[in-house]
Protein backbone atom coordinates (compact mmCIF):
# COMPACT_ATOMS: atom_id res chain seq x y z
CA UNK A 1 -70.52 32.10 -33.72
CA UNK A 2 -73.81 34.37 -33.56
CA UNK A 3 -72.19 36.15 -30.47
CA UNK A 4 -69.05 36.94 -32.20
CA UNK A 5 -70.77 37.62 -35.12
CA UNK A 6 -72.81 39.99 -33.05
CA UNK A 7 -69.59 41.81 -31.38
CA UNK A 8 -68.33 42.41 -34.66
CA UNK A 9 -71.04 44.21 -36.46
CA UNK A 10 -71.20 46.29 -33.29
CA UNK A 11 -67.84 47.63 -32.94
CA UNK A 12 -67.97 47.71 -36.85
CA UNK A 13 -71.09 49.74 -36.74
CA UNK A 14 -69.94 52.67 -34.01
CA UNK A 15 -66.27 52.81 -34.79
CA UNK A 16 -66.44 52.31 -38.35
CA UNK A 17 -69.34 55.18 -38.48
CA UNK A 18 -66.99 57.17 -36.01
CA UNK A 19 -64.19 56.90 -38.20
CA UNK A 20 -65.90 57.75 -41.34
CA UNK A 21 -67.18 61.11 -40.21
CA UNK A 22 -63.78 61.62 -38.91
CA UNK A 23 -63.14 60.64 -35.54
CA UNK A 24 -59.90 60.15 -33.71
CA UNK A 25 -59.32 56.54 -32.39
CA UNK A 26 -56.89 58.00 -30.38
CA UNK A 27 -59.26 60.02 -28.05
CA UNK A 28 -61.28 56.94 -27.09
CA UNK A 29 -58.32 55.33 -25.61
CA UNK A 30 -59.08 56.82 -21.92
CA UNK A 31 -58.04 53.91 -19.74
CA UNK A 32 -58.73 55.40 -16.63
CA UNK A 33 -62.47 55.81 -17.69
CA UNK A 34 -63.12 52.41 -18.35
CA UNK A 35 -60.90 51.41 -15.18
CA UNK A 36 -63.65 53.74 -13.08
CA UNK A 37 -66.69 52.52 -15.03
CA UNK A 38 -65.98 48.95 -15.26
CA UNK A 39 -63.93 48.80 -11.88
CA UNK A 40 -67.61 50.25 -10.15
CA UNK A 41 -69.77 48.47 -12.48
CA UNK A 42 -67.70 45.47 -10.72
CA UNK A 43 -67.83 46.79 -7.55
CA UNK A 44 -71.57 47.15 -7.44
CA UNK A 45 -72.32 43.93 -8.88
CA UNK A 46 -70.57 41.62 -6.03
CA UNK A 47 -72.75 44.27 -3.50
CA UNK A 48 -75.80 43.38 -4.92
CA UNK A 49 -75.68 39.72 -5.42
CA UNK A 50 -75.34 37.00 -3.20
CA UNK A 51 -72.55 34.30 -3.83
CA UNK A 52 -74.04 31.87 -5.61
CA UNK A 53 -75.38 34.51 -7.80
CA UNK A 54 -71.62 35.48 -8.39
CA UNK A 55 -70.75 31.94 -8.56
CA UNK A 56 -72.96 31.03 -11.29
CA UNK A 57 -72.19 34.81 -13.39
CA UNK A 58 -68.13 33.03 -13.61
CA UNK A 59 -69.81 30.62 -16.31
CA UNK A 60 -71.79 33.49 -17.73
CA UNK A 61 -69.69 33.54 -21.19
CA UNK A 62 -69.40 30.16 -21.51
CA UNK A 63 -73.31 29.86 -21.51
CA UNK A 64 -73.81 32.44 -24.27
CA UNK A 65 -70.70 31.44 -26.45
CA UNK A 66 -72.82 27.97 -26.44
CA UNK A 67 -75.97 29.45 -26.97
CA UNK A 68 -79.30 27.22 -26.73
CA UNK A 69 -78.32 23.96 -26.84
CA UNK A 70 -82.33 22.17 -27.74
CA UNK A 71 -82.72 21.93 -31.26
CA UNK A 72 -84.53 19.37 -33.11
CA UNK A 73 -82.39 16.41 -32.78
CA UNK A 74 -82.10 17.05 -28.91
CA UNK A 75 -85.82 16.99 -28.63
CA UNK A 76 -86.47 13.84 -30.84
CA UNK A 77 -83.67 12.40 -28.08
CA UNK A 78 -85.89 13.15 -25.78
CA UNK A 79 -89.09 11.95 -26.76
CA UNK A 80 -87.14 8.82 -27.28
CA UNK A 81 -85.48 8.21 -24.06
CA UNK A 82 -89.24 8.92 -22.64
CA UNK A 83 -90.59 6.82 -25.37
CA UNK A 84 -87.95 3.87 -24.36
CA UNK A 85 -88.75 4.32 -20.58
CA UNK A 86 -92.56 4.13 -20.75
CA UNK A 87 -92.09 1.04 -23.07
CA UNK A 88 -90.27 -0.53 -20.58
CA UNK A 89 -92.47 0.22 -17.92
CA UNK A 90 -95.54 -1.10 -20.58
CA UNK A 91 -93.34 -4.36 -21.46
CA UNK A 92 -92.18 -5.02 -17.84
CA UNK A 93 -93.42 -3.65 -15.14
CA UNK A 94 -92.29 -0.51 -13.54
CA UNK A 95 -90.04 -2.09 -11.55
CA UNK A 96 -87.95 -2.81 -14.14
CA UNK A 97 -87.04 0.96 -14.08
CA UNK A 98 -84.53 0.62 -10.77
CA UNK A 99 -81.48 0.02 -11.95
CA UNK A 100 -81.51 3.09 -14.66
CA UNK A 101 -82.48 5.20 -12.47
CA UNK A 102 -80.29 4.19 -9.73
CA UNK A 103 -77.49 4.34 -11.25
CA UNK A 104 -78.12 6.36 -14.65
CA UNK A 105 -74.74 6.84 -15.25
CA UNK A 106 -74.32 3.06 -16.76
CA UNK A 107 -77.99 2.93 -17.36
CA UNK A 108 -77.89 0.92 -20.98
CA UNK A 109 -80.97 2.65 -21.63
CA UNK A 110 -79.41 6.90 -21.13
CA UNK A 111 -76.56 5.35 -22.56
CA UNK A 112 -78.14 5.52 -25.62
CA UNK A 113 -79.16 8.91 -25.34
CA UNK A 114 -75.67 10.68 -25.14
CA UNK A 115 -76.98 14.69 -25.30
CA UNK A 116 -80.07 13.77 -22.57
CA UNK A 117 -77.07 11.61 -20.56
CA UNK A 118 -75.20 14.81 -20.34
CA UNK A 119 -77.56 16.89 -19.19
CA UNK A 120 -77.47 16.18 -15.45
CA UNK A 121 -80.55 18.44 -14.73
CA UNK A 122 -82.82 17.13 -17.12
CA UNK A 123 -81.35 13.27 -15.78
CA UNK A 124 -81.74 14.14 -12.14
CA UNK A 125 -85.58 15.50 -12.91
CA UNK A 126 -86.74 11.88 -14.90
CA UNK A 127 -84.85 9.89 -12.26
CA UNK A 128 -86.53 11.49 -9.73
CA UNK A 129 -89.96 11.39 -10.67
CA UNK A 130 -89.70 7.82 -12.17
CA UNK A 131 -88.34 6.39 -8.48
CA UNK A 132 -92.22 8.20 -7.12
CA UNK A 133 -93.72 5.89 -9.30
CA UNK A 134 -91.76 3.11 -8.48
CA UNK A 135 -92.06 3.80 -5.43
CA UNK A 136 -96.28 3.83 -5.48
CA UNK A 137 -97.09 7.46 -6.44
CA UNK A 138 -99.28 7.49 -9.02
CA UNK A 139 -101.78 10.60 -8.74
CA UNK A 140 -101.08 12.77 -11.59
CA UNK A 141 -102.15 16.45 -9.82
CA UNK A 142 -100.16 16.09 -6.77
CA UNK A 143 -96.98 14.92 -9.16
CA UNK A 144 -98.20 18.13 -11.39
CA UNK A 145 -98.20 20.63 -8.51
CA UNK A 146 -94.31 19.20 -7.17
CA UNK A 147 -92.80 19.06 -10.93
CA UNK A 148 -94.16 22.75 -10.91
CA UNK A 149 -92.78 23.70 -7.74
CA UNK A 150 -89.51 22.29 -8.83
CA UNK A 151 -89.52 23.92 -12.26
CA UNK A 152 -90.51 27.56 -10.54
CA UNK A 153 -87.25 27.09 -8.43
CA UNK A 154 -84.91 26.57 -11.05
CA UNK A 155 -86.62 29.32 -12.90
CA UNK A 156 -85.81 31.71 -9.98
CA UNK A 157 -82.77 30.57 -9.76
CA UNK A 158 -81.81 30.98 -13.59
CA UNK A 159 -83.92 34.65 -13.49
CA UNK A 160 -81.39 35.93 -10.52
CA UNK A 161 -78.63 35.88 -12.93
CA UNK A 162 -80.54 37.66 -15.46
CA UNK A 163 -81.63 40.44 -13.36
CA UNK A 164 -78.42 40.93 -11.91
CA UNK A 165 -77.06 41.35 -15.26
CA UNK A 166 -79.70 43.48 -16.36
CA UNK A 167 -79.52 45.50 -13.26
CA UNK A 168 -75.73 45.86 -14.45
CA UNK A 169 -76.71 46.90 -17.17
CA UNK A 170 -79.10 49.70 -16.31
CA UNK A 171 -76.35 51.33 -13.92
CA UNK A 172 -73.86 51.36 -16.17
CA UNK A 173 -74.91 54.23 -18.01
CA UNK A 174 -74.68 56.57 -14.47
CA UNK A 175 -71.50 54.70 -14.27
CA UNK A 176 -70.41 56.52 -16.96
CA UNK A 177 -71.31 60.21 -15.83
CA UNK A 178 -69.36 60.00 -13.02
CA UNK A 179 -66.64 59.24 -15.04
CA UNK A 180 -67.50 61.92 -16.98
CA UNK A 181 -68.13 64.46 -14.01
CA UNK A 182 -64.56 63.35 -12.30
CA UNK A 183 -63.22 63.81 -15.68
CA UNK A 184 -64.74 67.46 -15.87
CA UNK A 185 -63.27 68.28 -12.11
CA UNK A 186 -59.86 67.40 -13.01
CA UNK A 187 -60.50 69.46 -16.07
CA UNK A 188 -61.53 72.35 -13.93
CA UNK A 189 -58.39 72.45 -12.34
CA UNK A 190 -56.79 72.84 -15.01
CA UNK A 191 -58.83 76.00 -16.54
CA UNK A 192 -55.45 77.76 -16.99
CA UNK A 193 -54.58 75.56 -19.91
CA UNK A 194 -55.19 76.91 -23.39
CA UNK A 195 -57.88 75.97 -24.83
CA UNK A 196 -56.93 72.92 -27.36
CA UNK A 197 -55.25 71.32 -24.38
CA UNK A 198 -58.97 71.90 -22.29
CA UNK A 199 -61.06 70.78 -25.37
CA UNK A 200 -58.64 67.32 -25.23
CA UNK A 201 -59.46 66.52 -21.46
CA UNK A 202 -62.73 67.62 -21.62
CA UNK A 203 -63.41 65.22 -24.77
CA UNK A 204 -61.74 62.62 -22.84
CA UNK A 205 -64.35 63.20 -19.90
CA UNK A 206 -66.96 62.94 -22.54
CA UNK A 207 -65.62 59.62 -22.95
CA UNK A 208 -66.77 57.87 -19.87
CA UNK A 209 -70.57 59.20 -20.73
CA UNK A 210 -70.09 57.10 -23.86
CA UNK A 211 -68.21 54.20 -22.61
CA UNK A 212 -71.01 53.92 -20.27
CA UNK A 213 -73.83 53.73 -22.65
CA UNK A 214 -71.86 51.56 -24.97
CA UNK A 215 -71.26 48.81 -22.49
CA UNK A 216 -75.00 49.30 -20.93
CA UNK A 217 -76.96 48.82 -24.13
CA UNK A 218 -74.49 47.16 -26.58
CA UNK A 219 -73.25 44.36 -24.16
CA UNK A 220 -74.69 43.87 -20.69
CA UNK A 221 -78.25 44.64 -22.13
CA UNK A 222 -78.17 42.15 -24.95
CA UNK A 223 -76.40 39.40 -22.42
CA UNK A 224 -79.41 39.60 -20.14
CA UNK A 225 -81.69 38.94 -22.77
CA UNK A 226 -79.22 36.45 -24.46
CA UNK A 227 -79.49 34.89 -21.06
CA UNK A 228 -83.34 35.17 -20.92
CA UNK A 229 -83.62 33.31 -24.23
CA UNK A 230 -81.25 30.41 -23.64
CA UNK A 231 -83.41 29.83 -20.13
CA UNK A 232 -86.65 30.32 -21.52
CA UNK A 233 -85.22 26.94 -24.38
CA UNK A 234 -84.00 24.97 -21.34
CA UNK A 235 -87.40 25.45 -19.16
CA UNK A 236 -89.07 24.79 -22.62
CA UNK A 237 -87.03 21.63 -22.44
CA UNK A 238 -88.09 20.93 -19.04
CA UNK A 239 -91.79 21.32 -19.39
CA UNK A 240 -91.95 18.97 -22.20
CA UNK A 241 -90.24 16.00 -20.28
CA UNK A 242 -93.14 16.96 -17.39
CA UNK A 243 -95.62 17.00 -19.88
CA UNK A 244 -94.51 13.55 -20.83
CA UNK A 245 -93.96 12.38 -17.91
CA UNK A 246 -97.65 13.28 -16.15
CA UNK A 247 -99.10 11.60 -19.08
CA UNK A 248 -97.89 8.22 -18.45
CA UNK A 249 -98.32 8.62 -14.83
CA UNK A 250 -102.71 9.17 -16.33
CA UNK A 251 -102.03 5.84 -17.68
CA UNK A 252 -101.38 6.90 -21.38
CA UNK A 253 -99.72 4.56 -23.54
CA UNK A 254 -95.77 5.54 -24.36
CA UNK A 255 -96.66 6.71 -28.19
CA UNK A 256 -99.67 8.72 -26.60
CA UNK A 257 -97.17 10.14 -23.51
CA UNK A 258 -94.49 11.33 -25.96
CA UNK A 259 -97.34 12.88 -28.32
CA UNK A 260 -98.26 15.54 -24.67
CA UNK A 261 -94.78 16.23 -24.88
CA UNK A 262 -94.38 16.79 -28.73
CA UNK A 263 -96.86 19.06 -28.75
CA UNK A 264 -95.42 21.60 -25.89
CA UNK A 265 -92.51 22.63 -28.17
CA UNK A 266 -91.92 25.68 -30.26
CA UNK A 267 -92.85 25.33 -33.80
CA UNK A 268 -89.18 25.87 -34.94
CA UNK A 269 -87.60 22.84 -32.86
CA UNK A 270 -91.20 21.12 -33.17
CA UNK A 271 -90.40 17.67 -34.97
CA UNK A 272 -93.33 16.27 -37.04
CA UNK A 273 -95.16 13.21 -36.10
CA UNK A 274 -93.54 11.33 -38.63
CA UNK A 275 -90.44 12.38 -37.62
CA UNK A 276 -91.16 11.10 -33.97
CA UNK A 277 -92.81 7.76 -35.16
CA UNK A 278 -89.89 7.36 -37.99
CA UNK A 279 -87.47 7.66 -35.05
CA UNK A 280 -89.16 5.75 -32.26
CA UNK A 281 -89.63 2.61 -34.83
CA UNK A 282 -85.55 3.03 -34.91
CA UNK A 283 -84.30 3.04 -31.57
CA UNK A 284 -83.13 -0.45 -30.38
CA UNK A 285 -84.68 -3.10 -28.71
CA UNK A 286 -85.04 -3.32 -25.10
CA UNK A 287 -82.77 -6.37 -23.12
């Protein structure tokens, strides 16, 4: 909804001002402009990125029509899958851990957790780092430094996209003169015209200068930083459940763990303490 809403003042905004100072539609519909512009804006892009890069810009719209995804309720799910987890591990042993996260797909614990369950990135990350402990790792640093090393890589791999789009969008806008110069050399060669028939084909040259600009700064710019944002909430996301997760591995109780982890979040998602304790005192009893 934001992104349409977005779109819509936008096009509102320059055509509607266009319009009211008394513009012709008609002359911005120069489909051969956009077809060079957007056809070597295209063109450019799949030279300068690699395939997954590509790969991964196919999903590109369906990311920002979803927007960020970690509000409040996703992080009190969190805190109280960790909070569940660590009790577990309190009540019986960290063994008792295995068979969710063996198999975490009919874990009865995630199970419980539907938006965490879904979200096989942050699933794969607690899985993982729960079997080290299982498995007799229990020095909080070296755990630190890996989760970290992890956590870079996915942010590298999140901040290609980003600068390929942004890179997009900063050669648009050169995209555009050529348009505009190619537009000008077939205008040139046809000096003979008179002159309202010049002033149309050179306004529709003028075209691909602005088509250029418009797509630079009032789409592919705002993407990239759409893009930046909705990372930025998903490492946010990430560094709380490794915050959470490093303090149980110190030997902090479960309430104590989740408490790290509270306090990493942005005040606008933050829940309260209450809120966490209300909803922790809720979930259901471990079988």
């Amino acid at each position: 909804m934001r992104l349409i809403v977005g779109i819509v003042i936008l096009f509102a905004a320059v055509l509607g001002g266009y319009i009211a100072q008394g513009g012709h539609l008609q002359v911005l519909m120069q489909p051969f402009e956009a077809l060079i512009i957007l056809g070597a804006a295209m063109g450019a892009f799949i030279i300068g990125n690699t395939g997954p890069v590509l790969k991964q810009s196919l999903k590109v719209f369906g990311v920002l029509f979803k927007g960020p995804r970690y509000n409040k309720a996703a992080y009190l799910e969190l805190l109280g899958v960790q909070f569940t987890l660590f009790k577990l591990v309190q009540s019986k042993g960290v063994l008792a851990l295995e068979p969710h996260i063996e198999d975490p797909e009919n874990s009865t614990i995630f199970q419980k957790f539907p938006s965490f369950a879904k979200n096989h990135h942050a699933v794969v990350f607690m899985c993982d780092y729960l079997r080290m402990v299982t498995l007799g790792t229990r020095v909080a640093h070296e755990m630190e430094a890996l989760m970290d090393e992890e956590l870079e890589t996915h942010h590298q791999e999140n901040e290609r996209l980003i600068n390929a789009i942004q890179a997009l969008a900063d050669g648009t806008p050169a995209l555009g003169i050529v348009a505009a110069v190619l537009g000008v050399i077939h205008t040139m060669g046809a000096i003979s015209q008179p002159p309202e028939v010049l002033g149309e084909m050179i306004g529709g040259a003028l075209v691909g200068t602005f088509l250029g600009v418009f797509c630079a700064y009032g789409f592919f710019g705002p993407m990239a930083q759409s893009l930046k944002n909705i990372f930025d909430a998903e490492n946010k996301y990430m560094l709380a459940m490794k915050v959470g997760l490093l303090a149980h591995i110190s030997g902090h109780p479960p309430v104590m763990a989740i408490e790290f982890a509270r306090k990493t979040l942005m005040s606008e998602v933050r829940p309260t303490f209450s809120e966490v304790d209300e909803a922790t005192a809720n979930l259901p009893a471990l079988t």
